[in-house]
PDB file of N, CA and C in Angstrom:
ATOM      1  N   UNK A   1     328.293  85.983  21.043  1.00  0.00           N
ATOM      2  CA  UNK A   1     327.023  86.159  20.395  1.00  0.00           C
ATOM      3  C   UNK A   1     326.844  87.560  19.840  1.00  0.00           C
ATOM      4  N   UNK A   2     327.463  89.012  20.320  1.00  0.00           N
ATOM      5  CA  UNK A   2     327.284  89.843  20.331  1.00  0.00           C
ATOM      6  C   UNK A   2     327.784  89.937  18.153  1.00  0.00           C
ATOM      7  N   UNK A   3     328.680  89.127  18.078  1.00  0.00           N
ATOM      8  CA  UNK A   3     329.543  89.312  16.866  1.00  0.00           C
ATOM      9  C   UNK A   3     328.710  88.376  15.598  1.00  0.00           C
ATOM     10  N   UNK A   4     327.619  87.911  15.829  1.00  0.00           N
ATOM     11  CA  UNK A   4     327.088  87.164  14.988  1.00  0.00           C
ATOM     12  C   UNK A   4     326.142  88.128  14.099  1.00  0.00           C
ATOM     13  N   UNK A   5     326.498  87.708  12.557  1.00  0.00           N
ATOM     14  CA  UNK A   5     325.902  88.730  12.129  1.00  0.00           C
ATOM     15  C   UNK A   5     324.700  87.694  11.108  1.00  0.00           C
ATOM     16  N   UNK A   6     323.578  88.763  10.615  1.00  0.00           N
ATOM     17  CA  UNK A   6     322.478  88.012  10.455  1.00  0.00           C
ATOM     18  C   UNK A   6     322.302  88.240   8.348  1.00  0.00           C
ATOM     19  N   UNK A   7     321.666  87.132   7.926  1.00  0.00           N
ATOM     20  CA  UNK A   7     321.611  87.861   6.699  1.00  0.00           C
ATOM     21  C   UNK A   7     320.037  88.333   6.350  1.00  0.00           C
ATOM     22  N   UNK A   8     319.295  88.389   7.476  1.00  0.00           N
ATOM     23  CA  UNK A   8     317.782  88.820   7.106  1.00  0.00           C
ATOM     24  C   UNK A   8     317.672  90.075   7.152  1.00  0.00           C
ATOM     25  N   UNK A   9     317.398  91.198   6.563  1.00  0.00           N
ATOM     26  CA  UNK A   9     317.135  92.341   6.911  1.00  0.00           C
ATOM     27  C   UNK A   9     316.045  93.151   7.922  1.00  0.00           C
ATOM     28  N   UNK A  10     316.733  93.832   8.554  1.00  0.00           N
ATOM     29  CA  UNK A  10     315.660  94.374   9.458  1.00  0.00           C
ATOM     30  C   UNK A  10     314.536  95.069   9.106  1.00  0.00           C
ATOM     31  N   UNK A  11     313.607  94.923   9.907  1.00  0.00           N
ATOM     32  CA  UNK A  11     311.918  95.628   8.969  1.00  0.00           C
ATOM     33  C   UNK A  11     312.474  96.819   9.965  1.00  0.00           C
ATOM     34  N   UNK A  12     311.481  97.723   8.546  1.00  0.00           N
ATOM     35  CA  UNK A  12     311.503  98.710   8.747  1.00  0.00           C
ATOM     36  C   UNK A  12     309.569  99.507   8.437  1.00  0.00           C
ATOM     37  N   UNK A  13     310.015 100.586   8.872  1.00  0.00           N
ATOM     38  CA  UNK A  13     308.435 100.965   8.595  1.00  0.00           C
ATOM     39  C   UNK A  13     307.534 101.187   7.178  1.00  0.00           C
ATOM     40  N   UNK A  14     308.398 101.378   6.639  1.00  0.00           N
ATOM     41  CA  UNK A  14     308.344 101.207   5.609  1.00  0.00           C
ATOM     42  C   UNK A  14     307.656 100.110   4.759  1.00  0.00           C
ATOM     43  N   UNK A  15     308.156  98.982   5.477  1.00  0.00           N
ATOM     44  CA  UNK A  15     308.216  97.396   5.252  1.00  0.00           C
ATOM     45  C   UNK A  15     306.387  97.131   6.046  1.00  0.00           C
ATOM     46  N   UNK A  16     306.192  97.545   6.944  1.00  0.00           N
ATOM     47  CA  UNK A  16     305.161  97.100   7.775  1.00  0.00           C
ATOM     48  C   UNK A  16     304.211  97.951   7.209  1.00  0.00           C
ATOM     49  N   UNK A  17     304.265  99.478   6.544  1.00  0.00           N
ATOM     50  CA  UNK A  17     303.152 100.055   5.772  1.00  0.00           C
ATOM     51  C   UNK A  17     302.795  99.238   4.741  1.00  0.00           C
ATOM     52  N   UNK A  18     303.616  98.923   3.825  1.00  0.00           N
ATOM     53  CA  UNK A  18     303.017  98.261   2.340  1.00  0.00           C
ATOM     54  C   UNK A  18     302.334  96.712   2.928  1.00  0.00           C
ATOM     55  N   UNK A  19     303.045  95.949   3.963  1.00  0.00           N
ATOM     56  CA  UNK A  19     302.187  94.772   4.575  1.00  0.00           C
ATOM     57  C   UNK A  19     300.922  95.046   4.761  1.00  0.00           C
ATOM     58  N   UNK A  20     300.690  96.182   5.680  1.00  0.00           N
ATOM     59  CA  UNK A  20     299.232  96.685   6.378  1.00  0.00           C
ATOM     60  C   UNK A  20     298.717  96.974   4.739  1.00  0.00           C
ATOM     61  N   UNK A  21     298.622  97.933   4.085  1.00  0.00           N
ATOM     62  CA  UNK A  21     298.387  97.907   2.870  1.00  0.00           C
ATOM     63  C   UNK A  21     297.856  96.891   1.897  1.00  0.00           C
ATOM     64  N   UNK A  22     298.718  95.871   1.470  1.00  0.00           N
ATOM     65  CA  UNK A  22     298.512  94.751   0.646  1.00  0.00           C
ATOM     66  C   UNK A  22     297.522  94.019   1.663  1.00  0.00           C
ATOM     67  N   UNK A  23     297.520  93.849   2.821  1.00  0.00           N
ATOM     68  CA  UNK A  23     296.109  93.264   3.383  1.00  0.00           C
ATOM     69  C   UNK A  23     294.924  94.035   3.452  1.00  0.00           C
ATOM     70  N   UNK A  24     294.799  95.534   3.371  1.00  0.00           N
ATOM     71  CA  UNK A  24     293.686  96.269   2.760  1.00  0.00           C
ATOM     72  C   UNK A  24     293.264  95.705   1.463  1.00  0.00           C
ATOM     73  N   UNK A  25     293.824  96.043   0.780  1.00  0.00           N
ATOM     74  CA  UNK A  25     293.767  95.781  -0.734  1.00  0.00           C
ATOM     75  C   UNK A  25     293.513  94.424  -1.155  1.00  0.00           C
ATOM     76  N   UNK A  26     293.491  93.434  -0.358  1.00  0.00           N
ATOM     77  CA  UNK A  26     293.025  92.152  -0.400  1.00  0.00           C
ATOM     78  C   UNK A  26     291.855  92.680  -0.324  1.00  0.00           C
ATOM     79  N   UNK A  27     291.446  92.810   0.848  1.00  0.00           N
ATOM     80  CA  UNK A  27     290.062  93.239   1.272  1.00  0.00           C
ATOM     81  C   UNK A  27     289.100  93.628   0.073  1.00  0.00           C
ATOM     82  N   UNK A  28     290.013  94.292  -0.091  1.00  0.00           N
ATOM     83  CA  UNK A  28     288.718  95.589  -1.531  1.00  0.00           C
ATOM     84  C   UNK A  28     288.564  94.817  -2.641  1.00  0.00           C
ATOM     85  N   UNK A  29     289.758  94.117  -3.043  1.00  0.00           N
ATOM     86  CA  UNK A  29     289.553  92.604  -4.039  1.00  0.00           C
ATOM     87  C   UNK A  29     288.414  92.358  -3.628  1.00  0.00           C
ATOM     88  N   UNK A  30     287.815  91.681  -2.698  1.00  0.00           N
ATOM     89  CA  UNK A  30     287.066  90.612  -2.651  1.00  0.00           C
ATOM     90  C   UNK A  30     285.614  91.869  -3.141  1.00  0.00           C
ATOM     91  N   UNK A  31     285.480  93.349  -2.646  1.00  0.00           N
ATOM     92  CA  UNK A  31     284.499  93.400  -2.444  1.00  0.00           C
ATOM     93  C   UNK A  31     284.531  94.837  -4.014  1.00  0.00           C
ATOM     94  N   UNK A  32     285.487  95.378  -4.363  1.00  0.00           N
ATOM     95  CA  UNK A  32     285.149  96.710  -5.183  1.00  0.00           C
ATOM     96  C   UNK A  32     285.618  95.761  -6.795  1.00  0.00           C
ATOM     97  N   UNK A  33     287.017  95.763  -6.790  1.00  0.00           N
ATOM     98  CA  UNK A  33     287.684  95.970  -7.925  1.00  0.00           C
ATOM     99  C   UNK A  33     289.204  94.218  -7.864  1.00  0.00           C
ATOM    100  N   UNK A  34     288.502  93.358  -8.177  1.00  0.00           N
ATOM    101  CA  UNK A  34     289.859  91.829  -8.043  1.00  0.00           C
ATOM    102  C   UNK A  34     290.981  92.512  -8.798  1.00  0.00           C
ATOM    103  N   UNK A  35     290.506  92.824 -10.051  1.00  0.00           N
ATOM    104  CA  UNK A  35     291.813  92.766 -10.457  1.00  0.00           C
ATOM    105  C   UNK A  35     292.887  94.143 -10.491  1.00  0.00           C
ATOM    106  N   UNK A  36     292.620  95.108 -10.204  1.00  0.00           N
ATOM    107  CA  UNK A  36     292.969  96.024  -9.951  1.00  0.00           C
ATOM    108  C   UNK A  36     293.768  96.310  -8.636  1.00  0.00           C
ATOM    109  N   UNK A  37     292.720  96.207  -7.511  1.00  0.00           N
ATOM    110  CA  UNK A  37     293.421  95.674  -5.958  1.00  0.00           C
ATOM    111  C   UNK A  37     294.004  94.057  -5.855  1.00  0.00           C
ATOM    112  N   UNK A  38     294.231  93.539  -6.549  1.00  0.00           N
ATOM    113  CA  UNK A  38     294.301  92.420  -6.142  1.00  0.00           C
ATOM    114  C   UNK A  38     296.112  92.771  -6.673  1.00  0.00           C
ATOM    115  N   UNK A  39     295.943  92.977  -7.683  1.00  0.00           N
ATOM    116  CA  UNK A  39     297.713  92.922  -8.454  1.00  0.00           C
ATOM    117  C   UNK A  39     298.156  93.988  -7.647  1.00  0.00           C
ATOM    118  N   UNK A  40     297.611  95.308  -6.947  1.00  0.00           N
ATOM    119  CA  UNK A  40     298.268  96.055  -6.557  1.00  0.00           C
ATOM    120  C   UNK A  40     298.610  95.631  -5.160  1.00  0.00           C
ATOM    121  N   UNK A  41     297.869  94.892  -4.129  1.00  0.00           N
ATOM    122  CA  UNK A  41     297.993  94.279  -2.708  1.00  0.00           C
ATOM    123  C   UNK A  41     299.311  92.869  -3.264  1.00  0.00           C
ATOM    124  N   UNK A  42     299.355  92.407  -4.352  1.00  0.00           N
ATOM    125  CA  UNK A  42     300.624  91.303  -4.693  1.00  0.00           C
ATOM    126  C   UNK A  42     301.249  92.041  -4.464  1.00  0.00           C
ATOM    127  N   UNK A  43     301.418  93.311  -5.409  1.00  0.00           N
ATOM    128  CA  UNK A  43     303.147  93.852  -5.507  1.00  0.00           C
ATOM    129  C   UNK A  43     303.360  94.683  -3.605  1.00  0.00           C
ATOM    130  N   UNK A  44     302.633  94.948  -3.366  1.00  0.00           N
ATOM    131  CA  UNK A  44     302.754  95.592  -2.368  1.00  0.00           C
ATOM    132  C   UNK A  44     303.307  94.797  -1.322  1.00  0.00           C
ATOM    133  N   UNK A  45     302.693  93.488  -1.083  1.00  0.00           N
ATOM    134  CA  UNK A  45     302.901  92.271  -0.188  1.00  0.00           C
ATOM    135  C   UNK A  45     304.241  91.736  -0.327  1.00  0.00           C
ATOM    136  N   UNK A  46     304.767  91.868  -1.345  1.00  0.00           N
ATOM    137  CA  UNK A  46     305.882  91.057  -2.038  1.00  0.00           C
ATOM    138  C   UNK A  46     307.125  92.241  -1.522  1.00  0.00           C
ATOM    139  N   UNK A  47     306.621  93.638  -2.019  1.00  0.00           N
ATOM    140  CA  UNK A  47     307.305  94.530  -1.616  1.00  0.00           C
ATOM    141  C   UNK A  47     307.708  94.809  -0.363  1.00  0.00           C
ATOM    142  N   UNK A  48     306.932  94.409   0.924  1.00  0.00           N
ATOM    143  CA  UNK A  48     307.163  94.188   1.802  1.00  0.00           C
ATOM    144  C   UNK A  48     308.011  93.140   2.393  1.00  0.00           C
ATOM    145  N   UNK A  49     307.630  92.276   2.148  1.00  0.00           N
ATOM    146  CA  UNK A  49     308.350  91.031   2.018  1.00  0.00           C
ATOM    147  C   UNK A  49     309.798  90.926   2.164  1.00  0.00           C
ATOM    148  N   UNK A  50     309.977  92.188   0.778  1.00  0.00           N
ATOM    149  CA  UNK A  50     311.559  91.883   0.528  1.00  0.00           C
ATOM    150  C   UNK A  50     312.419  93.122   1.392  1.00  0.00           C
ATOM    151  N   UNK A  51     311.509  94.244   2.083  1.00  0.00           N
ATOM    152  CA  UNK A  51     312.002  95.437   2.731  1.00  0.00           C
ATOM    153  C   UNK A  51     312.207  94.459   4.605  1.00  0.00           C
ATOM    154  N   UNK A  52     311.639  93.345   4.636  1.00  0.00           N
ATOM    155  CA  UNK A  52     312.191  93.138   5.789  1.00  0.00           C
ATOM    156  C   UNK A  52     310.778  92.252   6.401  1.00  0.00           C
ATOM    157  N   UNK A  53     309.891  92.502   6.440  1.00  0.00           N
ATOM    158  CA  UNK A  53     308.596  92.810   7.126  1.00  0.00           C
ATOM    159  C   UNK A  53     307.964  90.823   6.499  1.00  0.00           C
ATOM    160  N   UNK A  54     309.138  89.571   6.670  1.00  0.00           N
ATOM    161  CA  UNK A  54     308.961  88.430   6.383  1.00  0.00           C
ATOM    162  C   UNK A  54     307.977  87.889   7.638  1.00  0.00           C
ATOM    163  N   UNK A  55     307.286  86.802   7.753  1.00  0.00           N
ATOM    164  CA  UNK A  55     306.894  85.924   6.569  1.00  0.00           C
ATOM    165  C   UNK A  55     305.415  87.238   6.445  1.00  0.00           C
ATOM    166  N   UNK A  56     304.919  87.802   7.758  1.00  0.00           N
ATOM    167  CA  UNK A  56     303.750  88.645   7.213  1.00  0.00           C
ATOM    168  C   UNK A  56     303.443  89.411   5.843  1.00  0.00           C
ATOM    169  N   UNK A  57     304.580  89.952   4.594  1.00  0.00           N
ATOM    170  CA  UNK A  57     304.342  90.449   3.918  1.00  0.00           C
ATOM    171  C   UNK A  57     304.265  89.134   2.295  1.00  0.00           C
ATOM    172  N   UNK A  58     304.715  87.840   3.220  1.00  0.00           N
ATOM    173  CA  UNK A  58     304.447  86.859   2.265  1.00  0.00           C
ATOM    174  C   UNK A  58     302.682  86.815   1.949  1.00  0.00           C
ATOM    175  N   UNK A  59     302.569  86.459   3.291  1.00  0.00           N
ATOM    176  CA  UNK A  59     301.099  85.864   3.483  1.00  0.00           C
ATOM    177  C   UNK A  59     300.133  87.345   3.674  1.00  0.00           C
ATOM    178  N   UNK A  60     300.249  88.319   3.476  1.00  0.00           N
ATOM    179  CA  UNK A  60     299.574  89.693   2.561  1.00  0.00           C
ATOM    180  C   UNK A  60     299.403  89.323   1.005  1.00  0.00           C
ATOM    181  N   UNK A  61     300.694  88.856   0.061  1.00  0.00           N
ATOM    182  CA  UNK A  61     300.500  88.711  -0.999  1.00  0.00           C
ATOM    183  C   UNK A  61     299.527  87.498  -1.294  1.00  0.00           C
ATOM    184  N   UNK A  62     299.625  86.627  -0.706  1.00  0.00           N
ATOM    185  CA  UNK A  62     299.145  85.716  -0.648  1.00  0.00           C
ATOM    186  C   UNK A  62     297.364  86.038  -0.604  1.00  0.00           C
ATOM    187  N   UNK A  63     297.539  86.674   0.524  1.00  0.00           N
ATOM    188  CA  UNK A  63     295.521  87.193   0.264  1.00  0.00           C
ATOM    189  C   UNK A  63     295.091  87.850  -0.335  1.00  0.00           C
ATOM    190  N   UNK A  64     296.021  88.615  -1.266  1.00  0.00           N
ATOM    191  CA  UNK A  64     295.433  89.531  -2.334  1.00  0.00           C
ATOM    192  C   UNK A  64     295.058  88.686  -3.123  1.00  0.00           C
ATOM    193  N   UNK A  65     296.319  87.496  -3.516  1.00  0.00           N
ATOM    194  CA  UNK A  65     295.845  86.981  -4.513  1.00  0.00           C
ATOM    195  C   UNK A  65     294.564  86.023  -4.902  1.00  0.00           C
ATOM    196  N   UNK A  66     294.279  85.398  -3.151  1.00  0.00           N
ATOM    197  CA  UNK A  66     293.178  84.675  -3.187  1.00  0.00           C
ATOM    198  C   UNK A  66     291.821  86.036  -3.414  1.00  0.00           C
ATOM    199  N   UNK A  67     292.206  87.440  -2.445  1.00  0.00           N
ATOM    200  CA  UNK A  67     291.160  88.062  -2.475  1.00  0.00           C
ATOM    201  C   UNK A  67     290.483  88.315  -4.119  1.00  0.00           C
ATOM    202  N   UNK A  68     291.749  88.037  -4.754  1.00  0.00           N
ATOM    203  CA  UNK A  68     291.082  88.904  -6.516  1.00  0.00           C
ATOM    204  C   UNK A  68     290.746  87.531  -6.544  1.00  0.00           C
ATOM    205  N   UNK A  69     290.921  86.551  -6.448  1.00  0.00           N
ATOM    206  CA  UNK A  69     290.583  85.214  -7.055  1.00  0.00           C
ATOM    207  C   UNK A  69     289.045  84.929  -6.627  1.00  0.00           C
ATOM    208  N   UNK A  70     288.592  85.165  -5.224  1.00  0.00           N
ATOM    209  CA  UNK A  70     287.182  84.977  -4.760  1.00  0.00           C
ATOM    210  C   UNK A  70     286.274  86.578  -5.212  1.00  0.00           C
ATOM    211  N   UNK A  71     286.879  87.497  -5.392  1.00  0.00           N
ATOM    212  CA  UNK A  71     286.388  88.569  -5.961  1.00  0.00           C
ATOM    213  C   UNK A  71     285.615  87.964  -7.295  1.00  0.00           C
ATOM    214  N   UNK A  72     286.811  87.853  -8.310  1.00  0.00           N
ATOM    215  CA  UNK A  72     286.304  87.574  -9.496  1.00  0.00           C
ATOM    216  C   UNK A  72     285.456  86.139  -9.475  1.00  0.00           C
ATOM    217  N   UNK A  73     285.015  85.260  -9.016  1.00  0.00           N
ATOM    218  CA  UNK A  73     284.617  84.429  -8.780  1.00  0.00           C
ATOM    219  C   UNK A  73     283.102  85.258  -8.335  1.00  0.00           C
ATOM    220  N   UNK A  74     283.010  85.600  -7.091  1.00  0.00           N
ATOM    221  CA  UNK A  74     281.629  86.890  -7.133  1.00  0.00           C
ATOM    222  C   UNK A  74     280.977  87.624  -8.105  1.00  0.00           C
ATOM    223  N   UNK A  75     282.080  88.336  -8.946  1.00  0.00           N
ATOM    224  CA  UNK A  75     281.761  89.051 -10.262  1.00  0.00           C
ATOM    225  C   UNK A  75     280.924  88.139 -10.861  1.00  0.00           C
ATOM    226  N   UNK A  76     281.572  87.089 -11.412  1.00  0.00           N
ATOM    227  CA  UNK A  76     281.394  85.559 -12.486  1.00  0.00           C
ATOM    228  C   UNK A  76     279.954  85.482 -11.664  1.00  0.00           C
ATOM    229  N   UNK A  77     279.662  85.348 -10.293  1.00  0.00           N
ATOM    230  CA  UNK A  77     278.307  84.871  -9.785  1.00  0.00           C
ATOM    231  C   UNK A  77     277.365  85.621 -10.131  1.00  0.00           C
ATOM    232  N   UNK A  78     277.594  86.938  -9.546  1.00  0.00           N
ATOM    233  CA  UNK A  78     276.348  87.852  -9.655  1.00  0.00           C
ATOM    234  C   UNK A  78     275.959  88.422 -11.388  1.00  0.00           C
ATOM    235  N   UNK A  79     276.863  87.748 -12.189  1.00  0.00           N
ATOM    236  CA  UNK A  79     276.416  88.600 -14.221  1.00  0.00           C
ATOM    237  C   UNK A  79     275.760  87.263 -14.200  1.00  0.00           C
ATOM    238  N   UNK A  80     275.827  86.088 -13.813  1.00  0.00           N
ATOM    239  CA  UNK A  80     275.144  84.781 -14.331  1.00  0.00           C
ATOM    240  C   UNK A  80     274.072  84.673 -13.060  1.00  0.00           C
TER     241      UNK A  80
END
């Protein structure tokens, strides 16, 4: 077992900052700026994602994108 080698990459901190990150930036979607935080918490989430920091930096991107999506949906509420 010792000789088995893996093809997932190991997270690194790196990997777990931009995760923690892109789930901020969801956040602020919903409440400052969708489209602005919202594309920047994707790339960030995604970026994570691929530095190691799986499936959590999936499902970061994932709430940015809903966060800009219910953001702008708020926007759309409160001008009408």
């Amino acid at each position: 077992m010792a000789n088995m080698h893996s093809t997932a990459r190991p997270r690194s901190n790196a990997a777990r900052i931009c995760t923690v990150l892109a789930f901020v930036f969801a956040v602020l979607a919903v409440f400052i700026s969708p489209l602005l935080f919202g594309v920047a918490g994707l790339v960030l989430g995604i970026v994570g994602a691929v530095l190691g920091d799986r499936p959590l930096g999936w499902y970061a991107a994932i709430a940015s994108v809903v966060g800009a999506l219910v953001g702008a949906l708020l926007v759309a509420a409160l001008i009408n």
